[in-house]
Protein backbone atom coordinates (compact mmCIF):
# COMPACT_ATOMS: atom_id res chain seq x y z
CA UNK A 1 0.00 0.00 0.00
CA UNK A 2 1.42 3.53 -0.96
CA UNK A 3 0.54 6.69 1.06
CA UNK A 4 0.39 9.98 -0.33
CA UNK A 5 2.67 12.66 1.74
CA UNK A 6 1.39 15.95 1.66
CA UNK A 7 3.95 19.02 1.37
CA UNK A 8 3.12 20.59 4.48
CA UNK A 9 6.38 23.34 3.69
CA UNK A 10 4.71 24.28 0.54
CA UNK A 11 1.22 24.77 2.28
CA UNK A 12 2.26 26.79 4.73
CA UNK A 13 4.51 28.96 2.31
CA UNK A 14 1.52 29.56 0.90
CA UNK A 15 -0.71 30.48 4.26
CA UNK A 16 2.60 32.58 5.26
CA UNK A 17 1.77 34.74 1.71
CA UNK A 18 -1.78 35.66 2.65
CA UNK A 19 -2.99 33.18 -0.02
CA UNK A 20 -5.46 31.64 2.36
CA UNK A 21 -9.41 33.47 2.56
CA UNK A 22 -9.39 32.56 6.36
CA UNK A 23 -6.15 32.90 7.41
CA UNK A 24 -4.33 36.96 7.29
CA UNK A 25 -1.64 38.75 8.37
CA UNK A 26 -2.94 41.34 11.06
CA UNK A 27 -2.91 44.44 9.52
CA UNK A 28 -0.56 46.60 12.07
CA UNK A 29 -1.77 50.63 11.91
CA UNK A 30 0.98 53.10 12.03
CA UNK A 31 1.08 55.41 14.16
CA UNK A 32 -0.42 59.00 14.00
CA UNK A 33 3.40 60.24 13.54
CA UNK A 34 4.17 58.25 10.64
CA UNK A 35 1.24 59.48 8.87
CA UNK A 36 1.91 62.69 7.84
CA UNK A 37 3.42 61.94 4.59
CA UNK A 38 0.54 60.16 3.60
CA UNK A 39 -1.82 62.14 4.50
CA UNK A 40 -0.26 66.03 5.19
CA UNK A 41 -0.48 67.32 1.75
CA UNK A 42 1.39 70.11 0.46
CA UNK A 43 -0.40 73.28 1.23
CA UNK A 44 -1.89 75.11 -1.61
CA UNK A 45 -0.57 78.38 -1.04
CA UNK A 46 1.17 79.57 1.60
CA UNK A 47 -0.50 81.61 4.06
CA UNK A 48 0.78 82.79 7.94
CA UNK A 49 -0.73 80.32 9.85
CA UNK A 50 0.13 81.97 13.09
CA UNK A 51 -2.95 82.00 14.91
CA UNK A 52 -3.24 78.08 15.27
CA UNK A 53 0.27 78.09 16.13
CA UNK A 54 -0.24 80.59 19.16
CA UNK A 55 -3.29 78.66 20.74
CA UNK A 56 -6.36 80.69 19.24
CA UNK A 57 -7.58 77.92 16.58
CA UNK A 58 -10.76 78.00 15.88
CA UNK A 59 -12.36 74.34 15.20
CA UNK A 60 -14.90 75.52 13.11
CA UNK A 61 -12.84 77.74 10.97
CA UNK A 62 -11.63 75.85 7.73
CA UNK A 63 -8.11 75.28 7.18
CA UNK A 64 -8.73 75.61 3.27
CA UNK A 65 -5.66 77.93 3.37
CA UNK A 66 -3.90 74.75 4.44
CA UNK A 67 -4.56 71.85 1.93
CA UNK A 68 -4.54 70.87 -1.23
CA UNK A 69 -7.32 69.29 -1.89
CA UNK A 70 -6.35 67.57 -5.00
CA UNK A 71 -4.27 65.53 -3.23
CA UNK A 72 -6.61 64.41 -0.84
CA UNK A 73 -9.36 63.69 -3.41
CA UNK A 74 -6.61 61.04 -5.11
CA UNK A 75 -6.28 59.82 -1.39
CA UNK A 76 -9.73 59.61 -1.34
CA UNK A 77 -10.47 57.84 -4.30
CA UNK A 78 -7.52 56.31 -5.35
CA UNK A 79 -6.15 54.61 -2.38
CA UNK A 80 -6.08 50.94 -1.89
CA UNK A 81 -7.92 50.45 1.38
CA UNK A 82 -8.68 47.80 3.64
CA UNK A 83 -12.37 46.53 4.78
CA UNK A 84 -13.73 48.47 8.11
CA UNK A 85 -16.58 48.40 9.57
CA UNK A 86 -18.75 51.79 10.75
CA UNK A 87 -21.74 52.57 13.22
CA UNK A 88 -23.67 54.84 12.36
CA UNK A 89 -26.48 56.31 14.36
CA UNK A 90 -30.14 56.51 12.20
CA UNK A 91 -30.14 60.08 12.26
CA UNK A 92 -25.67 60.00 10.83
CA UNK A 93 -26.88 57.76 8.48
CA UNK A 94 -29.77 59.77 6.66
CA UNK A 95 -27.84 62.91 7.30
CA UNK A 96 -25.21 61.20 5.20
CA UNK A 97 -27.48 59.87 2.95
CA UNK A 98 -29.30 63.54 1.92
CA UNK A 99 -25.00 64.96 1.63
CA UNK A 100 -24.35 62.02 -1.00
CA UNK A 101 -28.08 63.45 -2.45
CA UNK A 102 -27.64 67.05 -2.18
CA UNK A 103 -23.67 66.36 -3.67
CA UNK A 104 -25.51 64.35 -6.76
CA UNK A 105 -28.79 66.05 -7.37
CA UNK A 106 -27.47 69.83 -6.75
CA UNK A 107 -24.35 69.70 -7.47
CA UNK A 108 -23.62 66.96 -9.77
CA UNK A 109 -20.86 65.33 -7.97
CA UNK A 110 -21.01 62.12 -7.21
CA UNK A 111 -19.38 60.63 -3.91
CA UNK A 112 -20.07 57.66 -1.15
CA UNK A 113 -19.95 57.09 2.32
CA UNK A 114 -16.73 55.66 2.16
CA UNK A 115 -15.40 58.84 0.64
CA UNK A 116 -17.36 61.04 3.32
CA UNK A 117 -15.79 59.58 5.71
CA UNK A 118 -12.29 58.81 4.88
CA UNK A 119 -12.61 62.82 3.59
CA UNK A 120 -13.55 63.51 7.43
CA UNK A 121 -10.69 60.66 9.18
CA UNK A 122 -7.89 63.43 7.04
CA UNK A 123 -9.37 66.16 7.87
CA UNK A 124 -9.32 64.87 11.58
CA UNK A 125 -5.39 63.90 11.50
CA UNK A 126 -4.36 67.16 9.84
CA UNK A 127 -6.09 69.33 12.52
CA UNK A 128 -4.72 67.06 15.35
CA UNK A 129 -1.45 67.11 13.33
CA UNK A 130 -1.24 71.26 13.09
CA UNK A 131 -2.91 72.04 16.46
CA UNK A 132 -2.52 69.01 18.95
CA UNK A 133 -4.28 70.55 21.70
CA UNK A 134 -6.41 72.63 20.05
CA UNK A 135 -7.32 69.85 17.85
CA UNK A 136 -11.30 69.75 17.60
CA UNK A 137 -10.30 65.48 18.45
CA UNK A 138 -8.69 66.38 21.69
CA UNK A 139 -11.31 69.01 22.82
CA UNK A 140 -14.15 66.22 22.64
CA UNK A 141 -12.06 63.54 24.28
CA UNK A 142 -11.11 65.70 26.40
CA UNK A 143 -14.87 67.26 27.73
């Protein structure tokens, strides 16, 4: 009688690779530091930016004078990403929902959630990477 032996080294190359559906490589993030060249674009024009710099940032003021948002619409919508999950409140949800609308109907622009949101996650890192402190994402964690 004549067994079959099965190349165990050559399946487990092959789980090693990420070849299987079930078994991955976790996916380590990098931290916030490492980010800025990813996600810091060059700024547009350049402006004194002196009063986020002495304290006196205002969250709701834009930082337009900051970005160039050509760059972050390719990060937006050309970036390989990675499946994530969201929750989303009903009331996040249809407000979302009536943005991607208003964008399409109105405007004639079309967008998703996914770009909503990963628009909003950059916008989030730049103003924590400029201000720190007077980050709008330390002032809620903070309250």
């Amino acid at each position: 009688m004549n067994k079959k032996s099965i190349n165990t080294h050559a399946i487990s190359n092959e789980l090693a690779g990420g070849a299987s559906l079930f078994f991955s490589k976790p996916v380590i993030p990098s931290p916030v530091s490492e980010l800025p060249n990813v996600i810091e674009p060059e700024p547009e024009n350049k402006k004194d930016t002196s009063s986020a710099a002495d304290g006196n940032h205002d969250v709701m003021k834009s930082s337009s004078d900051e970005v160039n948002y050509r760059k972050w619409k390719d990060i937006i919508e050309n970036t390989e990403t990675h499946n994530s999950s969201l929750r989303l409140s009903n009331e996040e949800n249809y407000a979302a929902e009536d943005l991607i609308n208003e964008l399409k109907r109105n405007l004639k622009i079309k967008s998703s959630l996914n770009e909503i949101v990963r628009l909003g996650l950059l916008h989030i890192i730049h103003d924590f990477n400029q201000n720190r402190e007077s980050s709008l994402i330390y002032k809620v964690k903070k309250s």
